[in-house]
Protein backbone atom coordinates (compact mmCIF):
# COMPACT_ATOMS: atom_id res chain seq x y z
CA UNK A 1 0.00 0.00 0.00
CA UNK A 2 2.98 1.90 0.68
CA UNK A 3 4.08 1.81 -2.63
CA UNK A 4 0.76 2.57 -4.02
CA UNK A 5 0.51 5.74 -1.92
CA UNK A 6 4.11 6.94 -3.05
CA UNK A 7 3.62 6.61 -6.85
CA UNK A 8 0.23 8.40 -6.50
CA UNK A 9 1.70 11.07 -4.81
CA UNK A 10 5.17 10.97 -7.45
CA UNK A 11 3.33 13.03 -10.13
CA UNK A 12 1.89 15.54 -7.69
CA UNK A 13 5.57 16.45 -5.88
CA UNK A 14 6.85 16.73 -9.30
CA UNK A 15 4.24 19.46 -9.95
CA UNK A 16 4.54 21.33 -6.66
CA UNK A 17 8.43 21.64 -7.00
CA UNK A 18 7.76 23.21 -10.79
CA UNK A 19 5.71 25.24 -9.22
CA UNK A 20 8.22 26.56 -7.05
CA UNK A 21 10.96 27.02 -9.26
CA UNK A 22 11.72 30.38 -12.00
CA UNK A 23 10.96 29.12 -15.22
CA UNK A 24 14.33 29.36 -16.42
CA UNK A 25 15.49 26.17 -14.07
CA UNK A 26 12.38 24.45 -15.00
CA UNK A 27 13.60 24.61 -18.78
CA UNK A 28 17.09 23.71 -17.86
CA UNK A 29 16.70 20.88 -15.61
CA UNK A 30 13.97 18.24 -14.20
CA UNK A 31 12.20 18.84 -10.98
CA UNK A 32 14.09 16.28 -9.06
CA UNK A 33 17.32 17.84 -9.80
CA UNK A 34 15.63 20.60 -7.16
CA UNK A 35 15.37 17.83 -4.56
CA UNK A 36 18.24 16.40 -4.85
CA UNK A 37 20.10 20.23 -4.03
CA UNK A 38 17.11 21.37 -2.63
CA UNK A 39 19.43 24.07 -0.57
CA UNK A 40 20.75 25.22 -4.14
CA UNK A 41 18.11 25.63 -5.80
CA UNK A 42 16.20 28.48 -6.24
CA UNK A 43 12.55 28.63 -5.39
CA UNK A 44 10.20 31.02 -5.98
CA UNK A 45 6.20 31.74 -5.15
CA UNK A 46 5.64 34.38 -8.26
CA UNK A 47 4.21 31.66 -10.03
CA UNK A 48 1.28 31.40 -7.60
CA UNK A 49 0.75 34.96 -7.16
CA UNK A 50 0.65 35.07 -11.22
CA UNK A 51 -2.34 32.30 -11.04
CA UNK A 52 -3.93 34.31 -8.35
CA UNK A 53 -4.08 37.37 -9.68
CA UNK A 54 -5.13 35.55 -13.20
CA UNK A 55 -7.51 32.92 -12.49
CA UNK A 56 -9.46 35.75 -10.37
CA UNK A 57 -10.15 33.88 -7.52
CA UNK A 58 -12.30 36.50 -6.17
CA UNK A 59 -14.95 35.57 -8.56
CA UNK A 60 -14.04 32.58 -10.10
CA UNK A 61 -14.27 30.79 -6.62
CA UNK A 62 -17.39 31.74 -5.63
CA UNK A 63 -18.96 30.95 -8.87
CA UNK A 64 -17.36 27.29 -8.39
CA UNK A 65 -18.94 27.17 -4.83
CA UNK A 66 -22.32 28.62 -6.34
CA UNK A 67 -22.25 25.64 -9.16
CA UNK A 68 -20.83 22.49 -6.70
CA UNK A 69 -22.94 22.72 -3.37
CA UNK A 70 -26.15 22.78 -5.58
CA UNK A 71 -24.86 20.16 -7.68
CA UNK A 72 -24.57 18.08 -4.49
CA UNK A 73 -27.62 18.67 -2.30
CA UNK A 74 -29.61 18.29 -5.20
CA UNK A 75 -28.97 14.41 -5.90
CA UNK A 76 -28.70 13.79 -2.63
CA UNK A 77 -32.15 14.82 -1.45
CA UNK A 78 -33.64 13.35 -4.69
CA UNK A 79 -31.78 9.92 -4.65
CA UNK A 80 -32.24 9.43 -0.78
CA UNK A 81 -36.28 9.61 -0.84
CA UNK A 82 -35.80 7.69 -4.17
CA UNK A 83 -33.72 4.92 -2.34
CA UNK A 84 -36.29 4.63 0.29
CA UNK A 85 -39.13 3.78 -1.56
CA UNK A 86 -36.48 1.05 -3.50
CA UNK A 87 -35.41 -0.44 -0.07
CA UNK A 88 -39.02 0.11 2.17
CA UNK A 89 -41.60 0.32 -0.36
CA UNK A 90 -43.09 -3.01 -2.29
CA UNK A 91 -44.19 -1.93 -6.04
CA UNK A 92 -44.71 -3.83 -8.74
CA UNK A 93 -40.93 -4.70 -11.22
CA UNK A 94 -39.26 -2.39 -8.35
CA UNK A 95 -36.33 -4.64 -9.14
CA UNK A 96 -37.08 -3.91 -12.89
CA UNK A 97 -36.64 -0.22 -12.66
CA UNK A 98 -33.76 -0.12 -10.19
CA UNK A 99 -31.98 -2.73 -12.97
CA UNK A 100 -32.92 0.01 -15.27
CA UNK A 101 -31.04 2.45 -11.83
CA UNK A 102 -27.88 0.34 -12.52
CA UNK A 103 -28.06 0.30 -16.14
CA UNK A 104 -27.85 4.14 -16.09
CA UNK A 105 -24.74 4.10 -14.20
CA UNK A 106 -22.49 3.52 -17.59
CA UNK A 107 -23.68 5.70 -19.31
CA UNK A 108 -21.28 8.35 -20.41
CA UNK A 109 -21.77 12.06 -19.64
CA UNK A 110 -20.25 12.23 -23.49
CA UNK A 111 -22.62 10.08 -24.98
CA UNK A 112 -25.47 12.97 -24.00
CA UNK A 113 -23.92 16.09 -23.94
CA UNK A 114 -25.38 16.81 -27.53
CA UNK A 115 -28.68 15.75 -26.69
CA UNK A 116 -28.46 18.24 -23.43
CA UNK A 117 -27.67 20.69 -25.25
CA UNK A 118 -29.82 20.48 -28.08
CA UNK A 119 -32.88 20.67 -25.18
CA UNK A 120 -31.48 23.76 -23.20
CA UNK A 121 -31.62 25.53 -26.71
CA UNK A 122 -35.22 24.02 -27.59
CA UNK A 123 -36.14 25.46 -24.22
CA UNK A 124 -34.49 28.67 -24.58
CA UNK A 125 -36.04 29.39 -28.01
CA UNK A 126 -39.54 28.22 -26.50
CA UNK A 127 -39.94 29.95 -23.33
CA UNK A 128 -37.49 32.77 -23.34
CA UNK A 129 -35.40 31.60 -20.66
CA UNK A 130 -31.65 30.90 -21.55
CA UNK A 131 -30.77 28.21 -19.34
CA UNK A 132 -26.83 27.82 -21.10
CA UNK A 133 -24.17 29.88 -19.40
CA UNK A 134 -26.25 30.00 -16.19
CA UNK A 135 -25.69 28.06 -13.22
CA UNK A 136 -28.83 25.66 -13.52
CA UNK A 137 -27.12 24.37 -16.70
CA UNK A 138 -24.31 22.82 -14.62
CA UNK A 139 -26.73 21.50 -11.61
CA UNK A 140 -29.31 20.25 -13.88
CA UNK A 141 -26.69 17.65 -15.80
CA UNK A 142 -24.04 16.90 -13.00
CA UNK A 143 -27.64 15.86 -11.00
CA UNK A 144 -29.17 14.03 -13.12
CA UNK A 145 -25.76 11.50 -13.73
CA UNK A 146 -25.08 11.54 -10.09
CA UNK A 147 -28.73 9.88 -9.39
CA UNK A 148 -28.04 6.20 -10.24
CA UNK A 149 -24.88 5.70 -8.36
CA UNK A 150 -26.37 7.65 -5.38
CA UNK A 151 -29.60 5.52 -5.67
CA UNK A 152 -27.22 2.38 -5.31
CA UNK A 153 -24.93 3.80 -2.75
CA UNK A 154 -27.60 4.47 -0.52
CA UNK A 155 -30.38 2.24 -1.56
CA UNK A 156 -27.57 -0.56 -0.15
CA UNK A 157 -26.82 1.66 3.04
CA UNK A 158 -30.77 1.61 3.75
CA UNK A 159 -31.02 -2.08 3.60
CA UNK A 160 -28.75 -2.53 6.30
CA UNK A 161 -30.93 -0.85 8.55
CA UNK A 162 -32.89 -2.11 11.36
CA UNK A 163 -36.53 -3.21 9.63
CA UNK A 164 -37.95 -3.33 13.03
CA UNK A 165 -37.30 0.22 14.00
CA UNK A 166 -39.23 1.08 10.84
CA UNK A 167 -42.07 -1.24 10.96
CA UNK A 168 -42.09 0.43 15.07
CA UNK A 169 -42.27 3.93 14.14
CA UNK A 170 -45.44 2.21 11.80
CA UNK A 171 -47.16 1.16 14.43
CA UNK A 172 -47.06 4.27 16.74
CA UNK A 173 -48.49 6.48 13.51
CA UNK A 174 -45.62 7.82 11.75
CA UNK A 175 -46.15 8.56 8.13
CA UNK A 176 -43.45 7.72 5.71
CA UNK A 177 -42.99 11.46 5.56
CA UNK A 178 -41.81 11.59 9.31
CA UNK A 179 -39.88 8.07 9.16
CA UNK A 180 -38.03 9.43 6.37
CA UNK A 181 -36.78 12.83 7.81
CA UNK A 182 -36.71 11.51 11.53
CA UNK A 183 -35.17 8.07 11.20
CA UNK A 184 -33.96 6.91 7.71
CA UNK A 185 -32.02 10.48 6.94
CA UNK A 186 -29.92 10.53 10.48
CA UNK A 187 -28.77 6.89 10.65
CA UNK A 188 -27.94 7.46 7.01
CA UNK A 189 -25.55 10.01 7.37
CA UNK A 190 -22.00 7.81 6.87
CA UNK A 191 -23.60 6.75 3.19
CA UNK A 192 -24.75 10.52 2.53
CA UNK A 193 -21.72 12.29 3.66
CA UNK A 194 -19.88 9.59 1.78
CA UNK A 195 -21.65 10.48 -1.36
CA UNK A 196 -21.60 14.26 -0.68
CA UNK A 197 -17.40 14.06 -0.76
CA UNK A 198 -17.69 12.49 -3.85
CA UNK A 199 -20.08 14.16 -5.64
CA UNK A 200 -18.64 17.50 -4.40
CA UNK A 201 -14.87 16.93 -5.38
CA UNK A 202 -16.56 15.67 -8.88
CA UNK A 203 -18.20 18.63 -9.57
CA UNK A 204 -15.41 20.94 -8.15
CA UNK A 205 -12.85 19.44 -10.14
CA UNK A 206 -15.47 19.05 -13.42
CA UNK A 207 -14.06 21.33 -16.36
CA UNK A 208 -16.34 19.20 -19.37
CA UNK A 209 -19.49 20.52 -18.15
CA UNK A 210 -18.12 23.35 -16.64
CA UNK A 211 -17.02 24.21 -20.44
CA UNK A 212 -20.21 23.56 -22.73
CA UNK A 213 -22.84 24.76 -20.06
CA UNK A 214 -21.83 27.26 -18.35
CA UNK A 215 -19.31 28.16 -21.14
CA UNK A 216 -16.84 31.82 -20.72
CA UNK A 217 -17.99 34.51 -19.30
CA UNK A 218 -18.89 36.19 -15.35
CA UNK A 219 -20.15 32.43 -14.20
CA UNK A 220 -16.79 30.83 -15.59
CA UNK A 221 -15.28 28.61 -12.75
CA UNK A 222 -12.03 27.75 -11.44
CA UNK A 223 -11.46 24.70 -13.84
CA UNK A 224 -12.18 27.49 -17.05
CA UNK A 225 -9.88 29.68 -15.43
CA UNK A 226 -7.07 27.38 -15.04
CA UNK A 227 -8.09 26.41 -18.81
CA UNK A 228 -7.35 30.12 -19.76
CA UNK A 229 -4.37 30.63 -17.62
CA UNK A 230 -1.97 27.92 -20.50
CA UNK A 231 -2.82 30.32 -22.83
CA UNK A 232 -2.63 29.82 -27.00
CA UNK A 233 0.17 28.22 -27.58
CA UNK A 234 0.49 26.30 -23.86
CA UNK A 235 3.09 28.95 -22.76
CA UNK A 236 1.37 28.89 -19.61
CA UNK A 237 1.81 26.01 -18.01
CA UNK A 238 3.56 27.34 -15.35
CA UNK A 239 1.10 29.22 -13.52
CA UNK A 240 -1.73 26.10 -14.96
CA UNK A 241 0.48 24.03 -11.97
CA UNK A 242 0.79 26.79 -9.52
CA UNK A 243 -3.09 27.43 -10.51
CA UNK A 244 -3.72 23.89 -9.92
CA UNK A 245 -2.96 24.11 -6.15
CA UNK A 246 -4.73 26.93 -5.81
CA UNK A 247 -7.51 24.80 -6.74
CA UNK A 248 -6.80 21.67 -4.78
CA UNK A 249 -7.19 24.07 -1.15
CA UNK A 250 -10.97 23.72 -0.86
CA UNK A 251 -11.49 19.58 -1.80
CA UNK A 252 -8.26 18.91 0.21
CA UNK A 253 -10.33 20.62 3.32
CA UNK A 254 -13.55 19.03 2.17
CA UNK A 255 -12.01 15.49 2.26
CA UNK A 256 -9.87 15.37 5.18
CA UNK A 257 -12.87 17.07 7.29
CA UNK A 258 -15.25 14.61 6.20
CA UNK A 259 -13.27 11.24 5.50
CA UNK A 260 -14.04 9.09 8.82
CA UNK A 261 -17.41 8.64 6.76
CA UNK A 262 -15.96 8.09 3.34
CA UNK A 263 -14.91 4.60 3.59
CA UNK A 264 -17.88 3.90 6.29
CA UNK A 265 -20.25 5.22 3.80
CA UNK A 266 -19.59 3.15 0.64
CA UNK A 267 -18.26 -0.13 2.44
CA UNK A 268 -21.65 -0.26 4.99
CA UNK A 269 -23.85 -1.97 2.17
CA UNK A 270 -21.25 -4.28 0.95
CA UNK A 271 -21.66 -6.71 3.65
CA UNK A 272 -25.02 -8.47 5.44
């Protein structure tokens, strides 16, 4: 695992120490040339204040906040009641349409972008309301694909729940309504903060959808931004690696905050 962990993190200290280091050195010589004289090397942090300044974080990181944390409540509160009914609820071909769930899950995001698209302009030329380059372009598509995996994740969380503590609350009068919110949602919360991470560091590190939908412009993100920052010709990339750990400060807080439920989340279903 060891091993594993190092050659993960290999590509990463390779693009911190270029980073660090005036361009001219980074032409001259690899990056682990710096570590190997790391007290004769020159390092630098002009890079990063180049990003900043370019990549507008000001804006740019509040219109990535204002596109992700939509774009992960929304499945969640969808998928959760939809996982309910799936594990609690007895329907006829349930197991039909949550095959048809799991079926969903591989499809590609690339297979429907042009069909997306095609309907966001069909509904802006009907109704008058441009939905493109607006932030309910980006939550509308990165919800809709994260519903079937969350219906699995936590459709298999739910089942390992106590039945008799349901069919209890039953008997005293609860509705489904108040078994749902009052029960089901707070013993849940490994499998949805599990699937929050996930979906969150998705959609904060998304630059595809990011691209078409919301496209350039005032609601650009940080992904666009660190798009723009290579420039033409790709004479940026520089600043695109300082930029990039610029970018990496919020899901590095979001993970490490949050990951005693990660693992509990999506490995709770696995086993009866």
């Amino acid at each position: 695992m060891g091993v594993i962990a190092v050659s993960w993190l290999f590509p990463l200290v390779g693009l911190a120490v270029t980073s660090l280091r005036p361009r001219s050195e980074v032409e001259a010589t690899g990056w682990w040339s710096a570590l190997l004289n790391p007290f004769q090397t020159q390092w630098t942090f002009e890079p990063f204040a180049q990003a900043w300044e370019a990549l507008n974080v000001s804006q740019t990181f509040w219109n990535s906040v204002a596109v992700t944390i939509p774009a992960t409540v929304l499945p969640i509160m969808v998928a959760a009641m939809a996982a309910y009914g799936f594990t609690f609820f007895q329907f006829k071909f349930k197991e039909v349409y949550f095959a048809i769930v799991l079926g969903l899950m591989v499809v590609p995001i690339q297979l429907a972008i042009i069909p997306i698209l095609q309907l966001f302009v069909w509904f802006g030329n009907t109704t008058g309301i441009q939905i493109i380059g607006q932030y309910p372009a980006a939550w509308i598509v990165h919800s809709t694909f994260a519903l079937p995996l969350a219906i699995y994740i936590l459709r298999n969380y739910m089942q390992t729940l106590p039945v008799s503590l349901i069919e209890a609350a039953r008997v005293d009068g609860a509705t489904h309504f108040q078994i749902f919110w009052r029960l089901i949602v707070p013993m849940s919360v490994p499998a949805l903060a599990s699937f929050a991470i996930f979906q969150f560091l998705w959609v904060w590190n998304d630059f595809l959808v990011a691209y078409i939908f919301i496209q350039s412009g005032p609601n650009q993100v940080l992904t666009q931004g660190l798009y723009t920052l290579l420039g033409q010709y790709g004479q940026g990339w520089q600043r695109v690696a300082a930029g990039s750990f610029i970018t990496l400060i919020v899901p590095l807080v979001i993970f490490f905050a949050l990951q005693r439920y990660f693992v509990r989340g999506l490995t709770a279903g696995s086993v009866k």
